[in-house]
C-alpha atoms as a PDB file:
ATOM      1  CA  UNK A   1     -22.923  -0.093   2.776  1.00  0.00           C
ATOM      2  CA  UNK A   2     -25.658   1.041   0.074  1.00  0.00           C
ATOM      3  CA  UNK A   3     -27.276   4.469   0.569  1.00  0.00           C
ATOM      4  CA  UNK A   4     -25.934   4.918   3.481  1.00  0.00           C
ATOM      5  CA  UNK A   5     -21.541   5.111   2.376  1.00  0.00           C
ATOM      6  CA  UNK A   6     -20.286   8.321   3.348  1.00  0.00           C
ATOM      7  CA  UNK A   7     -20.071  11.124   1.038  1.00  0.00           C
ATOM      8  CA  UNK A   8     -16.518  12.403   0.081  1.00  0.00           C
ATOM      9  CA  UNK A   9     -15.011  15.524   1.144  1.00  0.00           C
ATOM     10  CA  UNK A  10     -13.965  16.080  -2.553  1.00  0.00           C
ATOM     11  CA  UNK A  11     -14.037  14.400  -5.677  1.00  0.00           C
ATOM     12  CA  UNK A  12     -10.860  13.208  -7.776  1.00  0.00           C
ATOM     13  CA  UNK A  13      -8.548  10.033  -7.293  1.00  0.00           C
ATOM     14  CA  UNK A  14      -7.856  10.132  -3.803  1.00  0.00           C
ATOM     15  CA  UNK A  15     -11.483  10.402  -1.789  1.00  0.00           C
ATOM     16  CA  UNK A  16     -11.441  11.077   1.899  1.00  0.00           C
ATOM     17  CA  UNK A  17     -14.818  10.509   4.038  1.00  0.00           C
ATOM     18  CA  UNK A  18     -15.438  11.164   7.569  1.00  0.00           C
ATOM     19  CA  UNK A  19     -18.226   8.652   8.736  1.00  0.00           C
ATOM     20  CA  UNK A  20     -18.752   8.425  12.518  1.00  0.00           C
ATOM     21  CA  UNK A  21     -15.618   6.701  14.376  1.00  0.00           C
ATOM     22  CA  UNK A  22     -13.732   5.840  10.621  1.00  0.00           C
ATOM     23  CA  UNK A  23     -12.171   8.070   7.871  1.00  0.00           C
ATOM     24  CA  UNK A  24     -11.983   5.959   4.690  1.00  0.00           C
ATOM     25  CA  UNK A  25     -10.024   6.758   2.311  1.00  0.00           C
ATOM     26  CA  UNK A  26     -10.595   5.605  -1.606  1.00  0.00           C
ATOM     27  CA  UNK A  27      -7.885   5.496  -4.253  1.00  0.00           C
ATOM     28  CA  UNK A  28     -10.649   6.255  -6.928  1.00  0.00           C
ATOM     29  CA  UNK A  29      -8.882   5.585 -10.389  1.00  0.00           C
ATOM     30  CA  UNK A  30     -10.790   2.405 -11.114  1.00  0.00           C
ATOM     31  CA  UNK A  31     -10.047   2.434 -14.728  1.00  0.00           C
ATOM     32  CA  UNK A  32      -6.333   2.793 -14.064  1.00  0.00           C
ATOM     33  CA  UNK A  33      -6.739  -0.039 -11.493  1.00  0.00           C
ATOM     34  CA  UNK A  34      -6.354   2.822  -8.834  1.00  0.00           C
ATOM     35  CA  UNK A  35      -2.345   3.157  -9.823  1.00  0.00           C
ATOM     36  CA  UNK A  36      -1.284   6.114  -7.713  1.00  0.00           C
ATOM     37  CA  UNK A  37      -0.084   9.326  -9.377  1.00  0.00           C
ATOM     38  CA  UNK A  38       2.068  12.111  -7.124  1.00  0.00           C
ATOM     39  CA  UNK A  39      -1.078  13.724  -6.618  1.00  0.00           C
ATOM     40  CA  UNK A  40      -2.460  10.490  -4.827  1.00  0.00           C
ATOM     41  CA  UNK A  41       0.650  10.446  -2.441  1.00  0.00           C
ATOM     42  CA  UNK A  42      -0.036  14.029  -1.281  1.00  0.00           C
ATOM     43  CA  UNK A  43      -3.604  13.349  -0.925  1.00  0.00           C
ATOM     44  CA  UNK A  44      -2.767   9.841   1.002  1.00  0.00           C
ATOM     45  CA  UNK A  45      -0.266  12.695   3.625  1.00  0.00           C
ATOM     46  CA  UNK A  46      -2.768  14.897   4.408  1.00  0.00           C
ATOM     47  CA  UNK A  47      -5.296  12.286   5.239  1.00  0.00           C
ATOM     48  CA  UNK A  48      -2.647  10.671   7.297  1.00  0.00           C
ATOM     49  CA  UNK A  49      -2.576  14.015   8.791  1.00  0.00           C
ATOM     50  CA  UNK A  50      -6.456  14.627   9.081  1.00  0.00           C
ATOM     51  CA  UNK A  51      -6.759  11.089  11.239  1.00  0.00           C
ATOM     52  CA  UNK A  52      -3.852  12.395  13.613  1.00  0.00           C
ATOM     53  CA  UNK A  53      -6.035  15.627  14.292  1.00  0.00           C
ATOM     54  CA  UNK A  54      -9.418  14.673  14.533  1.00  0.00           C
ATOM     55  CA  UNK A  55      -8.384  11.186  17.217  1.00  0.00           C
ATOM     56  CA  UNK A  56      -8.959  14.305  19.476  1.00  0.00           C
ATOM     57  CA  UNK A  57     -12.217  14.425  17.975  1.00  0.00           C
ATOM     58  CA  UNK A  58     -13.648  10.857  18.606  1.00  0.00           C
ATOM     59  CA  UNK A  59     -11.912   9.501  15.276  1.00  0.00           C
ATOM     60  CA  UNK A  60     -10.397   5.653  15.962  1.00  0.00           C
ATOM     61  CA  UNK A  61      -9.934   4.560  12.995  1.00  0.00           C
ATOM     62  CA  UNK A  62      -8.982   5.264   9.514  1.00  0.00           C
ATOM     63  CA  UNK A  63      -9.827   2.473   6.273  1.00  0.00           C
ATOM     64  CA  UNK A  64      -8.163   2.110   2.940  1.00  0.00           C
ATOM     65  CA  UNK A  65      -9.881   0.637   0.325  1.00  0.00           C
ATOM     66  CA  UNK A  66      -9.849   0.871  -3.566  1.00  0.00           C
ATOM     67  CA  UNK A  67     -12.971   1.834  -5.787  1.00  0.00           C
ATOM     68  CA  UNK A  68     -14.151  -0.553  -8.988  1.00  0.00           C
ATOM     69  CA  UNK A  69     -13.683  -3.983  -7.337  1.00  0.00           C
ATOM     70  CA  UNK A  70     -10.856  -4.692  -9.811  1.00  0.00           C
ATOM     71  CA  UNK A  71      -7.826  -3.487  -7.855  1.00  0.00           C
ATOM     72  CA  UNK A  72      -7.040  -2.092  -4.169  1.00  0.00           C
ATOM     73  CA  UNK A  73      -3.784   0.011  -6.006  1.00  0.00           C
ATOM     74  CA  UNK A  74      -2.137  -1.819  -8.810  1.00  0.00           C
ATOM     75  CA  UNK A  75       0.941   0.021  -7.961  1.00  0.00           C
ATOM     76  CA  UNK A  76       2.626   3.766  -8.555  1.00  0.00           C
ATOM     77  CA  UNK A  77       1.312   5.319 -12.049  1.00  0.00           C
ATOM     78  CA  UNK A  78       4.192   3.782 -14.191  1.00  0.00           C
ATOM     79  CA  UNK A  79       3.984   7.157 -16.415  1.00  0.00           C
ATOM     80  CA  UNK A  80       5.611   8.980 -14.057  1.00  0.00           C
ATOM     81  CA  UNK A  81       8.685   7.451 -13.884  1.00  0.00           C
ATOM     82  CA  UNK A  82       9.171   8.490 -17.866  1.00  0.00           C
ATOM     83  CA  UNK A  83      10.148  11.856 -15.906  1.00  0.00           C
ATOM     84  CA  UNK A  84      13.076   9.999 -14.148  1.00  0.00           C
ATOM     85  CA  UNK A  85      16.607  10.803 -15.638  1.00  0.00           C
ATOM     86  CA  UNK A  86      19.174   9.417 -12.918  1.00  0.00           C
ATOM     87  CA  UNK A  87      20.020   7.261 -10.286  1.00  0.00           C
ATOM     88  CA  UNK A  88      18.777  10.253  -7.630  1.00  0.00           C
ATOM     89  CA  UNK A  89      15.543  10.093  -9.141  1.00  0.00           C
ATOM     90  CA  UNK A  90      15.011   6.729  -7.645  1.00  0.00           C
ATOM     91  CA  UNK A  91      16.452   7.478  -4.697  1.00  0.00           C
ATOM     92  CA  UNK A  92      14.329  10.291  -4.190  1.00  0.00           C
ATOM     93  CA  UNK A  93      11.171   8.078  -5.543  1.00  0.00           C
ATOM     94  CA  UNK A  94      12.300   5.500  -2.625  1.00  0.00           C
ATOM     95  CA  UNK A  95      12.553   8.115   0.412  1.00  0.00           C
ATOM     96  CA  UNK A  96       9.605   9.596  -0.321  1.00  0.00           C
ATOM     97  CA  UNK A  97       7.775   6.242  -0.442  1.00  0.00           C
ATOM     98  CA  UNK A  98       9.569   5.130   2.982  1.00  0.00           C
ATOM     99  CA  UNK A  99       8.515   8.622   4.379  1.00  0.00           C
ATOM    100  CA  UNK A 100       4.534   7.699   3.655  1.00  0.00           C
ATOM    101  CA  UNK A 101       4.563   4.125   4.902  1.00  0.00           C
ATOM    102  CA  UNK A 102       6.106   5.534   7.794  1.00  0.00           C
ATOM    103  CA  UNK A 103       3.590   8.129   8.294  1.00  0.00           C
ATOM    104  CA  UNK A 104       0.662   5.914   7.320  1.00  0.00           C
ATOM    105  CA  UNK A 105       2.414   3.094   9.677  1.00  0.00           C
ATOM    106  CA  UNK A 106       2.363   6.436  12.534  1.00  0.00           C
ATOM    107  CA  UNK A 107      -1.166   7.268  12.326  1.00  0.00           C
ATOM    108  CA  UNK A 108      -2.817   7.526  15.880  1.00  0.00           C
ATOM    109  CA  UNK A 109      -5.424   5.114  15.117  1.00  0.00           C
ATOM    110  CA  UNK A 110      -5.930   1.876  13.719  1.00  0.00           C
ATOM    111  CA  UNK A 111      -5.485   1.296   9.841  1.00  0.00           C
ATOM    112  CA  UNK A 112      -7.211  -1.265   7.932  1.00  0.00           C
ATOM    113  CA  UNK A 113      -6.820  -2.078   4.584  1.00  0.00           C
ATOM    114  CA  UNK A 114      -9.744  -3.627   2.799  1.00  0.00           C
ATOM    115  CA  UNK A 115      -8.271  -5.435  -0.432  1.00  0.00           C
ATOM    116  CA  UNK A 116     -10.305  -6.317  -2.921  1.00  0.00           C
ATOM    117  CA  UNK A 117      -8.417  -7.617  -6.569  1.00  0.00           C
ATOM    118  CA  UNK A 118      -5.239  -6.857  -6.967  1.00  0.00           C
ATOM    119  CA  UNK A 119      -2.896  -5.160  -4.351  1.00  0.00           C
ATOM    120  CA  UNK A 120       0.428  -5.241  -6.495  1.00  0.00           C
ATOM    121  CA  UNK A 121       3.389  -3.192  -5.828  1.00  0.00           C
ATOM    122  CA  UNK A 122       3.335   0.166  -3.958  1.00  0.00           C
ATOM    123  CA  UNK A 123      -0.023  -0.994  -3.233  1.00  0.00           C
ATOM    124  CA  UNK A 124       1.451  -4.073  -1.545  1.00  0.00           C
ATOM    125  CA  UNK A 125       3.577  -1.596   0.563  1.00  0.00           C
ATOM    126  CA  UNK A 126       0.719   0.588   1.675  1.00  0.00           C
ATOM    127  CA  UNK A 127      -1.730  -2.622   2.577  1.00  0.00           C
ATOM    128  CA  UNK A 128       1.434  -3.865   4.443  1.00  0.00           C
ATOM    129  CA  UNK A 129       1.766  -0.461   6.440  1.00  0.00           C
ATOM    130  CA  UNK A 130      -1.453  -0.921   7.347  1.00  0.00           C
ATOM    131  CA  UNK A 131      -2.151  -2.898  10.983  1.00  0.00           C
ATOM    132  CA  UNK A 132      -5.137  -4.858   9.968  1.00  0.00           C
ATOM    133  CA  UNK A 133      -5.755  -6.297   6.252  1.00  0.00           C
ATOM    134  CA  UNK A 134      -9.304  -7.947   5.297  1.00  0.00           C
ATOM    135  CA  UNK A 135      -9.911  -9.332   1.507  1.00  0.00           C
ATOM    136  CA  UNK A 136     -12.393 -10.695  -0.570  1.00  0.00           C
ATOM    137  CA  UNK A 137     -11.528 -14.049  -2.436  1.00  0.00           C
ATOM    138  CA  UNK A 138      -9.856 -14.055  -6.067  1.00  0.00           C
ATOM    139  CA  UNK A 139      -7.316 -10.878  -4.658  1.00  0.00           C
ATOM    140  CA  UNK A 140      -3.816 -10.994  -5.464  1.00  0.00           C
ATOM    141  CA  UNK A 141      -0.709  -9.820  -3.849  1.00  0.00           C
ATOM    142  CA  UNK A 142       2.594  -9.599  -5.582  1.00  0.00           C
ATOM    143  CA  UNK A 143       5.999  -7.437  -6.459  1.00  0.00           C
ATOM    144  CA  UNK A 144       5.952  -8.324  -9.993  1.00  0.00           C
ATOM    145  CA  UNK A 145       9.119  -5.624 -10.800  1.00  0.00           C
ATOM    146  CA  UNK A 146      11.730  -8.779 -12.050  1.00  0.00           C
ATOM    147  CA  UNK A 147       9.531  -9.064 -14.883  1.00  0.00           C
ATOM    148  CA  UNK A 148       8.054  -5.641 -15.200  1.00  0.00           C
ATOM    149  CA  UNK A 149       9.788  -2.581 -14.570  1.00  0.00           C
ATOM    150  CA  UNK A 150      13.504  -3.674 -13.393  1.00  0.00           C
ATOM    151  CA  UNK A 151      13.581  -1.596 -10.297  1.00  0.00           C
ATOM    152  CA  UNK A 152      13.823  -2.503  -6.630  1.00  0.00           C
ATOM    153  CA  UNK A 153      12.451  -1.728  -3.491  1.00  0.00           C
ATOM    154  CA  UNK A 154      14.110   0.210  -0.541  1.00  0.00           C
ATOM    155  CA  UNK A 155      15.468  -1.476   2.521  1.00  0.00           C
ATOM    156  CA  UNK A 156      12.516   0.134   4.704  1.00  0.00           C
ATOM    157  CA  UNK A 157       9.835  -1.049   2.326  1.00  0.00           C
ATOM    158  CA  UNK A 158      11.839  -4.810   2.178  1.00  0.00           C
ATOM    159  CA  UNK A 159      12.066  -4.929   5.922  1.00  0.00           C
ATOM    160  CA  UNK A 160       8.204  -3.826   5.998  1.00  0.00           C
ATOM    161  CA  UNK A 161       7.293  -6.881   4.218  1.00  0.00           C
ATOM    162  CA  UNK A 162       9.850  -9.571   5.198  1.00  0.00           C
ATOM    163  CA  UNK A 163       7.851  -8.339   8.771  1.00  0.00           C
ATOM    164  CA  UNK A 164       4.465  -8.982   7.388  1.00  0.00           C
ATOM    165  CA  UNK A 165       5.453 -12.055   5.446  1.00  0.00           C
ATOM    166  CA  UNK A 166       8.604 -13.524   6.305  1.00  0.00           C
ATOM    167  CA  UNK A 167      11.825 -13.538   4.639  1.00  0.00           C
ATOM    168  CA  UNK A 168      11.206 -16.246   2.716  1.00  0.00           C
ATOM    169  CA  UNK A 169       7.764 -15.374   1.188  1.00  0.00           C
ATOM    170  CA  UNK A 170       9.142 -11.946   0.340  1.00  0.00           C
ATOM    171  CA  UNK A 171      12.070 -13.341  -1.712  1.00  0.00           C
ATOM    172  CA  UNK A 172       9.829 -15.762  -3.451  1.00  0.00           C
ATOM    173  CA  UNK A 173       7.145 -12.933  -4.469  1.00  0.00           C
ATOM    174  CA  UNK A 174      10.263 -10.686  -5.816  1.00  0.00           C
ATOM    175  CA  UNK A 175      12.377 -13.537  -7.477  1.00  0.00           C
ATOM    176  CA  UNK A 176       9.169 -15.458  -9.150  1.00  0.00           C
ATOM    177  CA  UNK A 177       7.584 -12.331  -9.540  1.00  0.00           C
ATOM    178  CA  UNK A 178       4.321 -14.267  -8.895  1.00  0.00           C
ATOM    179  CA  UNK A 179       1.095 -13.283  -7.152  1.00  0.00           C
ATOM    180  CA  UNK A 180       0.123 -14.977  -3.919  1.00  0.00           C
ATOM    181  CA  UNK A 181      -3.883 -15.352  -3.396  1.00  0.00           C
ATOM    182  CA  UNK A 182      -5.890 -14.411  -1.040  1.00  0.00           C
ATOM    183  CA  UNK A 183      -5.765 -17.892   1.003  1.00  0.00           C
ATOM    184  CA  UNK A 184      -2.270 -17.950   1.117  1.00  0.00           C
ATOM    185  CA  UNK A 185      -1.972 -14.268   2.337  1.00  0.00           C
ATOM    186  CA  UNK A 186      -4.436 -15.411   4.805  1.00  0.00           C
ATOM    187  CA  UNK A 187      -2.508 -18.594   5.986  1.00  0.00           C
ATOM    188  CA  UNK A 188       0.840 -16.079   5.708  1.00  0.00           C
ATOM    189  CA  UNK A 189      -1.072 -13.911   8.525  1.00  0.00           C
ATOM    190  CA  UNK A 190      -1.034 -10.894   6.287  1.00  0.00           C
ATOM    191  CA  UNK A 191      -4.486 -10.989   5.770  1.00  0.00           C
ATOM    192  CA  UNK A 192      -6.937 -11.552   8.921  1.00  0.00           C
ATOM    193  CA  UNK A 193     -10.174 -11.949   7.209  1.00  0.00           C
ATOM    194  CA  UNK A 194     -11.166 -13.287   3.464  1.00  0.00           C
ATOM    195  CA  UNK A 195     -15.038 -13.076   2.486  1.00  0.00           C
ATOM    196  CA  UNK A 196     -16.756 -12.883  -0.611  1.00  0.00           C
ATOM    197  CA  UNK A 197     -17.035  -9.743  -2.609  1.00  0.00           C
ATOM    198  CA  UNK A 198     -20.443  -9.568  -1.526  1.00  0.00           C
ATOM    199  CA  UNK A 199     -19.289  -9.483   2.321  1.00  0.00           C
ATOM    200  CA  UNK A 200     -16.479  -7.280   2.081  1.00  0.00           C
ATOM    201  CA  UNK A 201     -18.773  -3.931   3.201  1.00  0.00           C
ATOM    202  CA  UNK A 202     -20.334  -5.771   5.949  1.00  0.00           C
ATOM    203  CA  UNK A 203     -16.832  -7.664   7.144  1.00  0.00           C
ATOM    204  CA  UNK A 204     -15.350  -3.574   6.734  1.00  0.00           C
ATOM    205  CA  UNK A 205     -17.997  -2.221   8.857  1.00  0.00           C
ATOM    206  CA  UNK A 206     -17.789  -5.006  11.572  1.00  0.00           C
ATOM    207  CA  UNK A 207     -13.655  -4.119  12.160  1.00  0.00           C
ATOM    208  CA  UNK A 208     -14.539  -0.565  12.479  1.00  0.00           C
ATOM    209  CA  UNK A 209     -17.539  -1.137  14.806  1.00  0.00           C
ATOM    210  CA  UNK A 210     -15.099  -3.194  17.015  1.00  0.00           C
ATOM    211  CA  UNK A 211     -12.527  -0.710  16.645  1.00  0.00           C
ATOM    212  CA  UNK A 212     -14.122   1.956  17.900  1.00  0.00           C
ATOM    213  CA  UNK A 213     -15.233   0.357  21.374  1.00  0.00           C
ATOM    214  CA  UNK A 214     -11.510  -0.219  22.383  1.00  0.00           C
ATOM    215  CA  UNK A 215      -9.301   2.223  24.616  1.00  0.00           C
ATOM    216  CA  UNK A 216      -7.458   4.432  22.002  1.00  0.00           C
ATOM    217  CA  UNK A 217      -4.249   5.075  24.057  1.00  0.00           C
ATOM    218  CA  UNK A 218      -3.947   0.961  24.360  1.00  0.00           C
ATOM    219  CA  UNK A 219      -4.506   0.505  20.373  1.00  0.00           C
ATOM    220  CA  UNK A 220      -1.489   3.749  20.062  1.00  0.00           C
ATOM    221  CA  UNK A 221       0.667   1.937  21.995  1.00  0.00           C
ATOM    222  CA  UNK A 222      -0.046  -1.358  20.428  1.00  0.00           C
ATOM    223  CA  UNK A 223       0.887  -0.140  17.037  1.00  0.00           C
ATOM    224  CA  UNK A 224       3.735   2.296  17.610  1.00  0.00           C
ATOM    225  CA  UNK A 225       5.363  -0.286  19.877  1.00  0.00           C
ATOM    226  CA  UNK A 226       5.157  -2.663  16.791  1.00  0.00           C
ATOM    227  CA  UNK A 227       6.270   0.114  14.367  1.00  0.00           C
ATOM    228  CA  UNK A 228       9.545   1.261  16.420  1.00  0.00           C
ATOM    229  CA  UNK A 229      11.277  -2.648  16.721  1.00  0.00           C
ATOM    230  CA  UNK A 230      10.422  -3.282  12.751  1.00  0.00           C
ATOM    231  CA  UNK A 231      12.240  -0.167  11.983  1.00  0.00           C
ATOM    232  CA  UNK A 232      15.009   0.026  14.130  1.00  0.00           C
ATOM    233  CA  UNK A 233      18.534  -0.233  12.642  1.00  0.00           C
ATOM    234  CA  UNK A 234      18.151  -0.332   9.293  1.00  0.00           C
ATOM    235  CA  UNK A 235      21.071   0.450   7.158  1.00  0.00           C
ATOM    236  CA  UNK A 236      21.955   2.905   4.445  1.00  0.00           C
ATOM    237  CA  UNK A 237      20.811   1.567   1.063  1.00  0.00           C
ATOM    238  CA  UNK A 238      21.469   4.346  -1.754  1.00  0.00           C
ATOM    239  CA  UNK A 239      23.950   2.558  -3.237  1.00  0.00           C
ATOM    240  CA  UNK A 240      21.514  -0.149  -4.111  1.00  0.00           C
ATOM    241  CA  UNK A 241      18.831   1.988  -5.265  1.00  0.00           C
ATOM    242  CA  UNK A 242      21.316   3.845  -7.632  1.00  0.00           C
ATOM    243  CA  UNK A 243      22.777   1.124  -9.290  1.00  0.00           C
ATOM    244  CA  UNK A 244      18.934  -0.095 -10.099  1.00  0.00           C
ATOM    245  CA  UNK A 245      17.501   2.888 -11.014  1.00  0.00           C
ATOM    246  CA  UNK A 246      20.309   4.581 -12.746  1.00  0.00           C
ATOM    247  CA  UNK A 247      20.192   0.925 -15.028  1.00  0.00           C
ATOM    248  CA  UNK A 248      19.737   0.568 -18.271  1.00  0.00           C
ATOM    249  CA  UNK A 249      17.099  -2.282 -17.894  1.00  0.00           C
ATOM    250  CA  UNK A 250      15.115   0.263 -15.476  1.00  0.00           C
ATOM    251  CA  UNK A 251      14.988   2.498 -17.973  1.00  0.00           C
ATOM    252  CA  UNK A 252      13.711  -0.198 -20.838  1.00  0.00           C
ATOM    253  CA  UNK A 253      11.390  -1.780 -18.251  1.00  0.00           C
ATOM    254  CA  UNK A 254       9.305   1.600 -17.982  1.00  0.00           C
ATOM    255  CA  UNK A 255       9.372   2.068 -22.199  1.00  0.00           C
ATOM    256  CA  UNK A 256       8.466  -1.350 -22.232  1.00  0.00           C
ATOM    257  CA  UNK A 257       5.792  -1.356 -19.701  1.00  0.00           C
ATOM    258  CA  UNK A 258       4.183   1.705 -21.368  1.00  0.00           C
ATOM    259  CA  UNK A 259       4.286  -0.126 -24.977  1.00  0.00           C
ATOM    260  CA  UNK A 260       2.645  -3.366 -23.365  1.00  0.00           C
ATOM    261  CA  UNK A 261       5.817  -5.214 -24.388  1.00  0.00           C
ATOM    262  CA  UNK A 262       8.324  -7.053 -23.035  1.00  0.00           C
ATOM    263  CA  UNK A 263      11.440  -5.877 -21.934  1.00  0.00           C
ATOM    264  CA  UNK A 264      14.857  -7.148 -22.894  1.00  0.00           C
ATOM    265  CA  UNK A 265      17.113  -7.410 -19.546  1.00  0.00           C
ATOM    266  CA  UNK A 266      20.924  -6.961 -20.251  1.00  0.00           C
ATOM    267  CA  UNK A 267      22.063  -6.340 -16.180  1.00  0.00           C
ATOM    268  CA  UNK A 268      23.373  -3.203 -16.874  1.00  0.00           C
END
């Protein structure tokens, strides 16, 4: 997009830009491979928000995408969860992050994630929330917490991706904790598009151009009709989400994580 990108509203790790039809949205902490800090999450509501109130305003569609060309979001900030002390921390941790995807999942208008390296974690969640996903070769998907961190996901984020890419590929990504490439995601159907690195501006631009010549009110229903029958009936899961974050190994993931080592798993 050259000269002619958009120029943010503000500058900082989360940068919103208004540009025509689209409001794109940058996780801008390239050197942290765009991991998301609390501040990020608020930043990610209100532009959730923003796209809800200007649809009345010719806005059609909003775009993720990550800055640096190393990562989309290499997950949550892993500091932050030195601040955890109990089991409710996690649980509180896991609404909150069901409580964005929904939102982001609610938007009025199209979202399309544009992926380009590594989408890992919570980023893996948010891409997933989104309704279309385009990506440049070499990126990488995964839920690499088995060998990481020792945590877990939610049942709404699980049921989010066991949607996007089956039961079976989501059990594989968590149990191997391995990354799936770009081809694969593509051949899964989570990913609609792969181009070069080179493409990926052009390939972002084309989605949005096409976006923005379709009835709005068709594309709402589209989405939201989608959204309501993957979330309907799920069941209570805070006794999962305790046990996991409330464990010991949860606890000696994070240390670990933050010391570049490797943790010692005891399953308790």
């Amino acid at each position: 997009m050259g000269d002619d990108r958009p120029k943010p509203d503000q500058d900082g790790p989360l940068l919103v830009e208004r540009k025509g039809a689209a409001l794109w949205v940058t996780f801008n902490r390239p050197e942290q491979r765009n991991a998301i800090t609390w501040e990020m999450y608020e930043g990610l509501v209100e532009a959730c928000r923003r796209a809800d109130r200007e649809a009345d305003d010719g806005l059609r569609v909003m775009v993720l995408r990550g800055a640096g060309g190393e990562a989309f979001v290499a997950g949550t900030d892993i500091a932050q969860f030195t601040e955890f002390a109990a089991g409710a921390d996690g649980i509180d941790y896991e609404r909150r992050m069901t409580a964005l995807l929904d939102q982001l999942a609610s938007v009025r208008v199209p979202t399309v994630a544009v992926v380009t390296g590594y989408c890992v974690g919570a980023g893996l969640a948010i891409a997933a929330a989104c309704d279309l996903r385009i990506a440049t070769e070499g990126s990488r998907f995964g839920v690499p917490i088995a060998r990481t961190l020792g945590n877990c996901l939610s049942l709404a984020t699980t049921a989010l991706l066991v949607d996007q890419l089956g039961a079976n590929r989501t059990l594989d990504l968590l149990l191997r904790a391995r990354f799936m490439g770009a081809e694969e995601a593509h051949t899964a159907g989570f990913v609609s598009e792969v181009c070069a690195v080179e493409e990926v501006d052009a390939a972002a631009e084309d989605v949005v151009s096409r976006l923005a010549t379709h009835a709005p009110l068709t594309m709402w229903a589209a989405k939201e009709t989608v959204r309501r029958l993957r979330t309907a009936e799920i069941p209570d899961d805070t006794d999962l989400l305790h046990r996991v974050y409330a464990s010991e190994d949860f606890s000696a993931g994070v240390r670990a994580f933050l010391a570049k080592d490797r943790p010692t798993w005891r399953g308790r």
